[in-house]
N, C-alpha and C. Protein backbone atom coordinates (compact mmCIF):
# COMPACT_ATOMS: atom_id res chain seq x y z
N UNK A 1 53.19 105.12 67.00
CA UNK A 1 54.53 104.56 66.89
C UNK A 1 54.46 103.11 67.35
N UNK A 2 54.82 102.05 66.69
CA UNK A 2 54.89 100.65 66.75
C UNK A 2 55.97 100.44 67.85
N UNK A 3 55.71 99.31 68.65
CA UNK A 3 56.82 99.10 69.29
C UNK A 3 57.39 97.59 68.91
N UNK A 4 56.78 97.51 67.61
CA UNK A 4 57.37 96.16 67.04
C UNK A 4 58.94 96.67 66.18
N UNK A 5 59.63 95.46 66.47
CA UNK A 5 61.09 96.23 65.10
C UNK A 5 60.84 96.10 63.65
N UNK A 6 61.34 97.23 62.80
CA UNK A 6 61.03 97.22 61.46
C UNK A 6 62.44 97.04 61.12
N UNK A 7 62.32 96.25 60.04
CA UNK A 7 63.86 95.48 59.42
C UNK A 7 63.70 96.86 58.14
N UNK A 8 65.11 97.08 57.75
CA UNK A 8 65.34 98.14 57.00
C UNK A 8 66.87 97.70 56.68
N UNK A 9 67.20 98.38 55.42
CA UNK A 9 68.20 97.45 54.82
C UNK A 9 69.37 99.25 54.79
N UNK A 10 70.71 98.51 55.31
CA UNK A 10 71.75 99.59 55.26
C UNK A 10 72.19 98.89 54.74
N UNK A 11 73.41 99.87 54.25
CA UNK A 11 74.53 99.43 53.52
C UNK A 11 76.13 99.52 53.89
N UNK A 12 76.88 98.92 54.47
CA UNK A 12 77.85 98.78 55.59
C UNK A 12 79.21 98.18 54.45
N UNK A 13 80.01 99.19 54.27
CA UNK A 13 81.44 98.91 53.35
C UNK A 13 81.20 98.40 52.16
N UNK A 14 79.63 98.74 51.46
CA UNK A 14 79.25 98.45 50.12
C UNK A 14 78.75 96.88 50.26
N UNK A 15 78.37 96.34 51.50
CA UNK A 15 77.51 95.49 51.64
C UNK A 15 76.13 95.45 51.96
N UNK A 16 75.28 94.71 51.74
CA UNK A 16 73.89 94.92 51.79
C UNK A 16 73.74 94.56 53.90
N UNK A 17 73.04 95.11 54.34
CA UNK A 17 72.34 94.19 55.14
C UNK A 17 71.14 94.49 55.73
N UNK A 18 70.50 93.83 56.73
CA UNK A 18 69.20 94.19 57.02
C UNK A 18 69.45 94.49 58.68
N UNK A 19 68.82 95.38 59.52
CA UNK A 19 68.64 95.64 60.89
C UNK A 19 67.42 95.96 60.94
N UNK A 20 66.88 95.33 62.05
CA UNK A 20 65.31 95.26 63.13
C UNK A 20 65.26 95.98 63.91
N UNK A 21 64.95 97.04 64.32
CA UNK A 21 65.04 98.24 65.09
C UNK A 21 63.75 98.74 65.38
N UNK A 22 63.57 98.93 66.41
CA UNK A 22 61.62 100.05 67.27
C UNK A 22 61.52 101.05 66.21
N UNK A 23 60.69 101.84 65.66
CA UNK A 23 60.81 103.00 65.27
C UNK A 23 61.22 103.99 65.67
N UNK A 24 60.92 103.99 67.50
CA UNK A 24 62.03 104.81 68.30
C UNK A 24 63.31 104.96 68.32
N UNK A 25 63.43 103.65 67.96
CA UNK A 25 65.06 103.82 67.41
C UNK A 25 65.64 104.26 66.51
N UNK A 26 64.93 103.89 65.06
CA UNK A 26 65.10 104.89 64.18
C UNK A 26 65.48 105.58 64.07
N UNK A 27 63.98 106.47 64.76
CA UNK A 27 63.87 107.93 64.64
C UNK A 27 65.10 108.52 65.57
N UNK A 28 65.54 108.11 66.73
CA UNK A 28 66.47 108.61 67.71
C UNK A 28 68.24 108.60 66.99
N UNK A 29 68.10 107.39 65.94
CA UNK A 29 69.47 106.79 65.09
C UNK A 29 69.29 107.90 63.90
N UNK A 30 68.44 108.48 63.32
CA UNK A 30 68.16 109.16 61.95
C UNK A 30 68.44 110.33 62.86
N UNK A 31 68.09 111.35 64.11
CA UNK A 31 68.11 112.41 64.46
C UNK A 31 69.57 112.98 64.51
N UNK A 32 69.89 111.35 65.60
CA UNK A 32 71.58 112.06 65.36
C UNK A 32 72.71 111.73 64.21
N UNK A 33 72.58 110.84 63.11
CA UNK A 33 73.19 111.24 62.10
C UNK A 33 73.43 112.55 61.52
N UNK A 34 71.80 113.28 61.41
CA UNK A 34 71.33 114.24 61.56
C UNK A 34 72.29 115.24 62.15
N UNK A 35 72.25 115.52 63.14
CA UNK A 35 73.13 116.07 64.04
C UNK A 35 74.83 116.62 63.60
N UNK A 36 75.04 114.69 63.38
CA UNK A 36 76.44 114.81 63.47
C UNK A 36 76.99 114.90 61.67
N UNK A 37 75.64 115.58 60.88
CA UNK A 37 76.08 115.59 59.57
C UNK A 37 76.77 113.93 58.85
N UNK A 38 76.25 113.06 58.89
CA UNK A 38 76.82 112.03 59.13
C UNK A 38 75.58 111.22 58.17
N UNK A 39 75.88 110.38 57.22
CA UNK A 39 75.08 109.59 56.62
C UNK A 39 74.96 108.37 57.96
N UNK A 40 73.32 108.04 57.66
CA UNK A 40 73.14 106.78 58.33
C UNK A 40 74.10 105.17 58.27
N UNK A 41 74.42 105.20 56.96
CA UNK A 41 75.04 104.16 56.37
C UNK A 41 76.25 104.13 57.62
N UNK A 42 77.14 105.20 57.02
CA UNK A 42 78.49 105.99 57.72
C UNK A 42 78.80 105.48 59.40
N UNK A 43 77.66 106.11 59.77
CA UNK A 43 77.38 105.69 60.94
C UNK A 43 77.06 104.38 61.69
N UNK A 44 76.36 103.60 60.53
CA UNK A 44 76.22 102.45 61.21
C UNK A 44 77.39 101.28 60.73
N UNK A 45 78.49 102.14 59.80
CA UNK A 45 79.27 100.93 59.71
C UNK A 45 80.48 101.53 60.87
N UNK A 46 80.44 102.48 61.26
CA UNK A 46 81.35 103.15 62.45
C UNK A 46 80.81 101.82 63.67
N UNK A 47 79.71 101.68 64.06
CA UNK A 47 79.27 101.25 65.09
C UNK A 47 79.80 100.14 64.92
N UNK A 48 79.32 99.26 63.51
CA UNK A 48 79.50 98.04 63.43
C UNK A 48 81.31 97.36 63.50
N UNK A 49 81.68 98.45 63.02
CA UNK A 49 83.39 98.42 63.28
C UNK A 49 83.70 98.20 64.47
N UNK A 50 83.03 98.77 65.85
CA UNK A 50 83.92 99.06 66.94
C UNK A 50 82.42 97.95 68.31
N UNK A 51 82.14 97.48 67.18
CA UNK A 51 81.15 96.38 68.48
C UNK A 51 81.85 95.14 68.54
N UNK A 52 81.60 94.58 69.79
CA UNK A 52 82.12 93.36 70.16
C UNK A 52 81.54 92.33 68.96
N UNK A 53 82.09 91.06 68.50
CA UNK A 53 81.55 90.30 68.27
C UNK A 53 80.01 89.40 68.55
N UNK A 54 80.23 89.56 69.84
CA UNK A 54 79.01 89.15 70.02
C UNK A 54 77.85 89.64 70.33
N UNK A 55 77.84 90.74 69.91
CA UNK A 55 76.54 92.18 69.88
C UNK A 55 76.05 92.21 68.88
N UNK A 56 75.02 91.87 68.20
CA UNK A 56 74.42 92.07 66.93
C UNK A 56 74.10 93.46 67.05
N UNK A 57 74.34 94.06 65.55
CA UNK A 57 74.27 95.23 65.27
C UNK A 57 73.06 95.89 65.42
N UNK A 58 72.18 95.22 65.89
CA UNK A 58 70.71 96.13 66.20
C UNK A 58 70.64 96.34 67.37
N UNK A 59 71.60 95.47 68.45
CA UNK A 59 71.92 95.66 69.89
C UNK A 59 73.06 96.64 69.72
N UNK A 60 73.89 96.52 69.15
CA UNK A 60 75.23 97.71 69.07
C UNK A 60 74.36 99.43 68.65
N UNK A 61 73.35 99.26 67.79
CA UNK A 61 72.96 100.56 67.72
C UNK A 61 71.78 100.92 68.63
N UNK A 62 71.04 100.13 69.33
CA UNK A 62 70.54 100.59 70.48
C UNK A 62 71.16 100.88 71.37
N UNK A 63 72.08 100.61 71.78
CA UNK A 63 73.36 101.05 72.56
C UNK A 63 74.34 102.00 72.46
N UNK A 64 74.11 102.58 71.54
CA UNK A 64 74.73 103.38 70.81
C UNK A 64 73.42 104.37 71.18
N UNK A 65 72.50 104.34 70.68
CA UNK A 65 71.23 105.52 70.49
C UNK A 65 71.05 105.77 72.37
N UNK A 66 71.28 104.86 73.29
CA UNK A 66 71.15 105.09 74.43
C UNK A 66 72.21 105.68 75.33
N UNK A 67 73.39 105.60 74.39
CA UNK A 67 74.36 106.01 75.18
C UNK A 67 74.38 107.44 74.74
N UNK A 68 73.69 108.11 73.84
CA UNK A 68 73.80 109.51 73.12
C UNK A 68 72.78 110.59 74.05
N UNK A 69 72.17 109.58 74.54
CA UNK A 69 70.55 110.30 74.59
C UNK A 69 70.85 110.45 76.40
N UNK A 70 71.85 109.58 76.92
CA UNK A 70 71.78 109.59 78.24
C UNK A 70 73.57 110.81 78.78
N UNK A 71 73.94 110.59 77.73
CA UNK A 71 74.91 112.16 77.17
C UNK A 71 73.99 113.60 77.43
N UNK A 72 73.07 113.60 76.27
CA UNK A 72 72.42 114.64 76.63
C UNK A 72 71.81 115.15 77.43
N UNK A 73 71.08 114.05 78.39
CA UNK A 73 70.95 114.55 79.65
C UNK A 73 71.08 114.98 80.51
N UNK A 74 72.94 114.29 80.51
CA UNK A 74 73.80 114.67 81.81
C UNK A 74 74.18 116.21 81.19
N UNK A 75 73.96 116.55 80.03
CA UNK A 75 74.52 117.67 79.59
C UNK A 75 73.63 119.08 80.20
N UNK A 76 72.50 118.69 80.27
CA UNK A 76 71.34 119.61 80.80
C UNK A 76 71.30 120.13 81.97
């Protein structure tokens, strides 16, 4: 697993764009779409809707993937 970011292109309200993300992230962002029955797209224009302005969306979904994962913990 690379710990370099791989740019990968979503599609956010029928717009193109690109996000740089770890593969860990990815994989942790693809699991819980997964989860929540939820297209990736779906999901990342949810995020991108409700982030501050000044959070780029590869910081809004690491933040997002960390705030899920530290959920499940406390859930255990």
């Amino acid at each position: 697993m690379s710990g370099r970011p791989k740019k990968r292109s979503l599609t956010l309200r029928g717009h193109r764009t690109s996000v740089s993300l770890e593969d860990a992230f990815w994989q942790e962002f693809r699991r819980i779409a997964a989860d929540k029955d939820t297209a990736i797209n779906a999901m990342a224009a949810e995020i991108d809707a409700k982030r501050e302005l000044d959070v780029g969306l590869a910081s809004a979904i690491r933040l997002f993937v960390l705030e899920d994962l530290k959920a499940k913990v406390a859930a255990e």
